[in-house]
Protein backbone atom coordinates (compact mmCIF):
# COMPACT_ATOMS: atom_id res chain seq x y z
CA UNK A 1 118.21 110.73 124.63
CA UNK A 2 118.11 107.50 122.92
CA UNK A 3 117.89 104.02 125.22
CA UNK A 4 118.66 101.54 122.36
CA UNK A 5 116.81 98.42 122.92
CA UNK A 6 114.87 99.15 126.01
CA UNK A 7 112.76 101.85 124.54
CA UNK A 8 108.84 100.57 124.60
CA UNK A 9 106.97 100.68 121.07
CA UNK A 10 104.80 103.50 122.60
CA UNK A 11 108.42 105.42 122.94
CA UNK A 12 109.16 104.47 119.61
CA UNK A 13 106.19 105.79 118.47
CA UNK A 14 106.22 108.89 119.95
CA UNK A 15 107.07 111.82 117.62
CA UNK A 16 105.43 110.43 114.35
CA UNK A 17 102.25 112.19 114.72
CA UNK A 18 98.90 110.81 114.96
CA UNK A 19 96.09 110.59 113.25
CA UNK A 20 93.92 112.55 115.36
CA UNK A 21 91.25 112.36 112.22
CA UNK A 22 91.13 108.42 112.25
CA UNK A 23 87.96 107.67 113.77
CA UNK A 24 85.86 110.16 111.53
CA UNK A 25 87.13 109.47 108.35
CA UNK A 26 86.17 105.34 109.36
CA UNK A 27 83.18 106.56 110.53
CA UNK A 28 82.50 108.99 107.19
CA UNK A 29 83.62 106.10 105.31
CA UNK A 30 81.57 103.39 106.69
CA UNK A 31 78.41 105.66 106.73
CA UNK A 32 78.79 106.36 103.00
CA UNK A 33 79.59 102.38 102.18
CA UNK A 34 76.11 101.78 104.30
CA UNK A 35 74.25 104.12 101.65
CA UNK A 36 75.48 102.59 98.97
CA UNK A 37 74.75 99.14 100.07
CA UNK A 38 71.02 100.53 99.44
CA UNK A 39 71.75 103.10 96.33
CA UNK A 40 73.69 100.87 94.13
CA UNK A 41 71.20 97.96 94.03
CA UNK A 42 68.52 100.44 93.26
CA UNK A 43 70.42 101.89 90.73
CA UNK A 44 71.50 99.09 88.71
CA UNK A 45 67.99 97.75 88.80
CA UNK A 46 66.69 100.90 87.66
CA UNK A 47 69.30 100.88 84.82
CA UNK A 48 68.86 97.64 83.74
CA UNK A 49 65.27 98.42 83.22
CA UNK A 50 65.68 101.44 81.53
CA UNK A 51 67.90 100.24 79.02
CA UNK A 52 65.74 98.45 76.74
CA UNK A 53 63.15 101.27 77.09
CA UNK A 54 65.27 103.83 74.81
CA UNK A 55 66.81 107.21 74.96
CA UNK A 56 63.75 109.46 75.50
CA UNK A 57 61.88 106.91 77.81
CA UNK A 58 65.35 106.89 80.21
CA UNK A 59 65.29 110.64 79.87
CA UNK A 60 61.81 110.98 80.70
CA UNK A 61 62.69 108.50 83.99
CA UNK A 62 65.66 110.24 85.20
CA UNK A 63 63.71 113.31 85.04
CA UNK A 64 61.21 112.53 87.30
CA UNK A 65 61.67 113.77 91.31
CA UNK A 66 62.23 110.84 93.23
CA UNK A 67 64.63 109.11 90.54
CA UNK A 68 66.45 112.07 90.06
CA UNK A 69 67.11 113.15 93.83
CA UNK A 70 68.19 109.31 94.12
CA UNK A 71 70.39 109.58 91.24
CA UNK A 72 72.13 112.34 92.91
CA UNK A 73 72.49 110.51 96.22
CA UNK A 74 74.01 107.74 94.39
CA UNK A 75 76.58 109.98 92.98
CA UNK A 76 77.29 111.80 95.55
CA UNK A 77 77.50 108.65 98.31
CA UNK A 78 79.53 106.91 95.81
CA UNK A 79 81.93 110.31 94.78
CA UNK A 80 82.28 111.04 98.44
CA UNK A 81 83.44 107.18 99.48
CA UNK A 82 85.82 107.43 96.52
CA UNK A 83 87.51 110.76 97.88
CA UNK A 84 88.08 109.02 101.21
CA UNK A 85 89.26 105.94 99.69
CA UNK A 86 91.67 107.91 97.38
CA UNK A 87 92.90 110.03 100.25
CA UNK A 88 94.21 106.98 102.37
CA UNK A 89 95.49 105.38 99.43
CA UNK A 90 97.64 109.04 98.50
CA UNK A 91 98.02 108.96 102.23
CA UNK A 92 99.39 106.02 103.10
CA UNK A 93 102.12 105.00 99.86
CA UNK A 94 102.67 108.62 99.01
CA UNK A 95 106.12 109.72 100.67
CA UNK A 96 106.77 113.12 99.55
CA UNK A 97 105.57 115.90 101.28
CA UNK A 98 104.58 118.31 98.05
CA UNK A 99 103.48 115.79 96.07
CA UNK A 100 101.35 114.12 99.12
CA UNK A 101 99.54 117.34 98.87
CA UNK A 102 99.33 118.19 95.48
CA UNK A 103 97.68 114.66 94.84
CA UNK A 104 94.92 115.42 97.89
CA UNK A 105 94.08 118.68 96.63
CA UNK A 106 93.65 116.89 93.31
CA UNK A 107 91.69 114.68 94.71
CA UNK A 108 89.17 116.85 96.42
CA UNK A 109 89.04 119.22 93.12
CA UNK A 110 88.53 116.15 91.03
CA UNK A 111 85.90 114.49 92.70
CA UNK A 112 83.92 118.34 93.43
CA UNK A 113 83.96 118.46 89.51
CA UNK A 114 82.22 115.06 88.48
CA UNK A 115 80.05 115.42 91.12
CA UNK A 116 78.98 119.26 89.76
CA UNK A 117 78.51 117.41 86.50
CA UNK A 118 76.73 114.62 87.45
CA UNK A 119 74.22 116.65 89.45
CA UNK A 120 73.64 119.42 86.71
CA UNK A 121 73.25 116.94 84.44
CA UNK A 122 70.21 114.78 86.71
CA UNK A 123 68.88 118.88 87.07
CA UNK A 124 68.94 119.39 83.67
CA UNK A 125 67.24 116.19 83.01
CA UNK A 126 64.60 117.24 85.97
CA UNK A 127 63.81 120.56 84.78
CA UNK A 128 63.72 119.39 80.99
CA UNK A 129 60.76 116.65 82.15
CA UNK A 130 58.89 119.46 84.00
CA UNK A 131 58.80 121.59 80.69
């Protein structure tokens, strides 16, 4: 039953589906942007440092404990707040159904992988210093 122009925007509305997710994904989002306002700084001083020091000498930094757990916070924080910025973006200006979800699974798969490698490679580093 359609009342042409007398229909409210909440009646217009209605139908379309809601987020129902909204409120976490800000929240996830926010929380990980709040981590890196700490990591990032921390890392780019660190890497700034380490630069003139040479390859070995970086090696031998990343591979101690509490640079290499914060190396892997700093990838992950920043991985995870790209994922959720990627998935409104595909979200929000991708139309088609299929390829909505093709592009989000892509996503997730995507950022899972550089994360693995990222964190096996800080381990490797870690273990390597401890031999």
């Amino acid at each position: 039953m359609s009342y042409g122009k007398f229909t409210t925007p909440a009646k217009n509305a209605r139908g379309l589906g809601s987020a129902k997710s909204g409120t976490e994904h800000h929240i996830r989002q926010r929380v990980s942007a709040i981590a890196l306002i700490f990591l990032v700084p921390w890392f780019m001083f660190s890497i700034i440092n380490a630069m003139g020091a040479g390859m070995e000498a970086a090696q031998a930094w990343a591979g101690q404990p509490l640079n290499a757990i914060l190396l892997i916070l700093t990838a992950g924080a920043a991985i995870f707040h790209m994922r959720l910025g990627m998935q409104v973006v595909i979200e929000d200006y991708i139309e088609k159904t299929g390829t909505r979800s093709t592009l989000l699974i892509l996503n997730s798969f995507a950022c899972i992988a550089l994360f693995v490698t990222v964190a096996l490679s800080v381990l490797k580093l870690w273990i390597g210093a401890g031999a």
